[in-house]
Protein backbone atom coordinates (compact mmCIF):
# COMPACT_ATOMS: atom_id res chain seq x y z
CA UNK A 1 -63.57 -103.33 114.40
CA UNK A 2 -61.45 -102.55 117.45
CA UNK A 3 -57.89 -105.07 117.98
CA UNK A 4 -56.75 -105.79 121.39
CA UNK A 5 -53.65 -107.67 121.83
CA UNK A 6 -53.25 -109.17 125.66
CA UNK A 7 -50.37 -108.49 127.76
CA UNK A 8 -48.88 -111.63 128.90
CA UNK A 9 -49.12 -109.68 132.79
CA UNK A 10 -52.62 -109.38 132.00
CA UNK A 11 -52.87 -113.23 130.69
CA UNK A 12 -51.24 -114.71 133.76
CA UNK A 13 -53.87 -112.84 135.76
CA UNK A 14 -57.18 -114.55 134.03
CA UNK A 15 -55.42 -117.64 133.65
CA UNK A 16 -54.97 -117.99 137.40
CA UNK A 17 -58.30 -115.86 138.16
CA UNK A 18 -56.20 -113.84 140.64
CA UNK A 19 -57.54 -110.57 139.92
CA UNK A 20 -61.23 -109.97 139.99
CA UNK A 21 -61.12 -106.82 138.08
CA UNK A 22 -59.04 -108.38 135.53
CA UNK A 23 -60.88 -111.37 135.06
CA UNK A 24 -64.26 -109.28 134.88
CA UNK A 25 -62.65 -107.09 131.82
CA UNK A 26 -61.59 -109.92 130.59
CA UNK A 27 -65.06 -111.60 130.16
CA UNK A 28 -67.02 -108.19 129.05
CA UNK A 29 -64.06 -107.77 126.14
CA UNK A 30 -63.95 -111.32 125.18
CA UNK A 31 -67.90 -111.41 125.07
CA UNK A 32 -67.95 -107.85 122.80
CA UNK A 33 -67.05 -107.48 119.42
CA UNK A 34 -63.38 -106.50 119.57
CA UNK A 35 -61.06 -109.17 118.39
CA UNK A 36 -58.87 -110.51 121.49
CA UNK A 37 -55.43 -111.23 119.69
CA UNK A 38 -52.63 -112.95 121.52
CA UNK A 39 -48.47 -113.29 120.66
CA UNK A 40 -46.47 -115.98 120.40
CA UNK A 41 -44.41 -114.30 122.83
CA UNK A 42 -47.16 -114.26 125.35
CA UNK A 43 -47.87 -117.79 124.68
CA UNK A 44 -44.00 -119.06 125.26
CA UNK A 45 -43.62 -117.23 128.63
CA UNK A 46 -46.90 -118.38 129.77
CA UNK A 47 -46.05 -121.51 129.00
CA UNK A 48 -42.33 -121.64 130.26
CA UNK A 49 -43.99 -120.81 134.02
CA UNK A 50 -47.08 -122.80 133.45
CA UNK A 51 -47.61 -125.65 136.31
CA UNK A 52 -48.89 -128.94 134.94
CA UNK A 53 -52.35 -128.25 136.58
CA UNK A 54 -52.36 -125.42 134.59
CA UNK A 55 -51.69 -126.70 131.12
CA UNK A 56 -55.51 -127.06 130.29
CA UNK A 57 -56.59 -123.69 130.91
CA UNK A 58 -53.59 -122.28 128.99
CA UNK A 59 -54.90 -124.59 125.93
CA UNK A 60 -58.82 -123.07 126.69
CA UNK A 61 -57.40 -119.53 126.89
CA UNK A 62 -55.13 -120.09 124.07
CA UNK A 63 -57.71 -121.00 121.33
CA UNK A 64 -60.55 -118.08 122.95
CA UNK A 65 -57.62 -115.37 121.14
CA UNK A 66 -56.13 -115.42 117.58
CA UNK A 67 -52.22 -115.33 117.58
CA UNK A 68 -50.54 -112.74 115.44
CA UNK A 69 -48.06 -114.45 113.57
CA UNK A 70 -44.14 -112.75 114.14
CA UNK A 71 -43.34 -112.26 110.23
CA UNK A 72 -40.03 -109.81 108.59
CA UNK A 73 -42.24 -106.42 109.19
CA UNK A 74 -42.51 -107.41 112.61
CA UNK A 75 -39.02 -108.24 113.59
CA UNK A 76 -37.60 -105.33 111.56
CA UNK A 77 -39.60 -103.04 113.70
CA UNK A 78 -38.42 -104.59 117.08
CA UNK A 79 -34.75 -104.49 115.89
CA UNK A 80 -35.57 -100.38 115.65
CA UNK A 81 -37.19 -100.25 119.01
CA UNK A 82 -34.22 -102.38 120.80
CA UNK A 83 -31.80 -100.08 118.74
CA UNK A 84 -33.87 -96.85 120.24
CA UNK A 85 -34.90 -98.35 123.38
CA UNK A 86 -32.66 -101.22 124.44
CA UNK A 87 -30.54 -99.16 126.45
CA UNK A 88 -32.00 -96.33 127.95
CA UNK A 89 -35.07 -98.11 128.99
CA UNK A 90 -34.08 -101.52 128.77
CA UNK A 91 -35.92 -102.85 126.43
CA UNK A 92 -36.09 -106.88 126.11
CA UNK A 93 -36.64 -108.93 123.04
CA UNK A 94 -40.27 -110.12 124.21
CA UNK A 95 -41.50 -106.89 124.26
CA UNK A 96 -39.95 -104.90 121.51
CA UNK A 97 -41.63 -107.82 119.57
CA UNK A 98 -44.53 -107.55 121.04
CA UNK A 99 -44.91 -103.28 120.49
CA UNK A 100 -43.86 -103.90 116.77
CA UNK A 101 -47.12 -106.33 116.18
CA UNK A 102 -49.00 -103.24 117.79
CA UNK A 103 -47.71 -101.02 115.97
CA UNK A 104 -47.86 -103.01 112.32
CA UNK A 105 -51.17 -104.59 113.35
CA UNK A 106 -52.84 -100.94 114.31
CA UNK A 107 -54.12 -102.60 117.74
CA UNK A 108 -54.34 -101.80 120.96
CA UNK A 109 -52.37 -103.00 123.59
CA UNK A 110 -53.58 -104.64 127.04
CA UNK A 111 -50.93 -104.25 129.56
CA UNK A 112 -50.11 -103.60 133.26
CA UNK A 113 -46.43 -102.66 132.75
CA UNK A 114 -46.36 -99.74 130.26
CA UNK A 115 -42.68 -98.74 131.44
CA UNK A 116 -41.91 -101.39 129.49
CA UNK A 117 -43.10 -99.91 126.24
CA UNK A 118 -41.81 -96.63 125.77
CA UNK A 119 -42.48 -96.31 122.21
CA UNK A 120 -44.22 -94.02 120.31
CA UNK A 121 -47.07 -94.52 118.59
CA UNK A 122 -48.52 -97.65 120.88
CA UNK A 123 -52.32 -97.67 121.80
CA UNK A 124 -52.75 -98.37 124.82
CA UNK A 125 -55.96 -100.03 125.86
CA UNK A 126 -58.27 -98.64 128.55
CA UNK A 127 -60.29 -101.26 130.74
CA UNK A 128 -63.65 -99.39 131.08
CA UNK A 129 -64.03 -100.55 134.96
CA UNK A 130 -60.36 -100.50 136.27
């Protein structure tokens, strides 16, 4: 079964229902069979900008994904990528993280900002109508 883990770009988006395209990909992938996984690095940044009118729909979002626990694999592999990629690409914590779970997890990844994974071996995933 196909893995997706979601972008926390790409979360803001159908949290907020700015982005028709988005949102519509959203739906079709969350309705198919692929399993829609989240991180807890996702979670904390949408939650450090979330507006109290907001907090419900994070919780309903939240609970529609599984979370991918950040265990000793995962943050070994982000200490390589920030060693590799911290300074010539300037690669941040959050997302070293969250390309490690990719990577150890064999998923694919749902994202808008790919400059900010410059690593190797990431699957990227391809919305079929965007």
């Amino acid at each position: 079964m196909k893995a997706v883990l979601v972008d926390s770009d790409i979360l803001i988006e159908v949290s907020r229902a700015r982005n028709r395209p988005i949102v519509a990909e959203w739906n079709e992938l969350s309705r198919g069979e692929a399993a829609v996984l989240c991180s807890p690095i996702s979670m904390a940044e949408l939650w450090h900008g979330a507006r109290p009118n907001e907090y419900a729909v994070l919780r309903n979002l939240f609970q529609a994904m599984i979370t991918i626990p950040i265990d000793a694999e995962i943050g070994e592999k982000a200490g390589e990528f920030l060693r590799i990629f911290s300074k010539s690409h300037r690669v941040e914590l959050g997302d070293a993280l969250i390309a490690a779970t990719v990577v150890i997890h064999n998923v694919e990844l749902w994202t808008r900002n790919r400059r900010h994974y410059p690593m190797k071996g990431l699957a990227f995933y391809q919305p079929a109508n965007m």
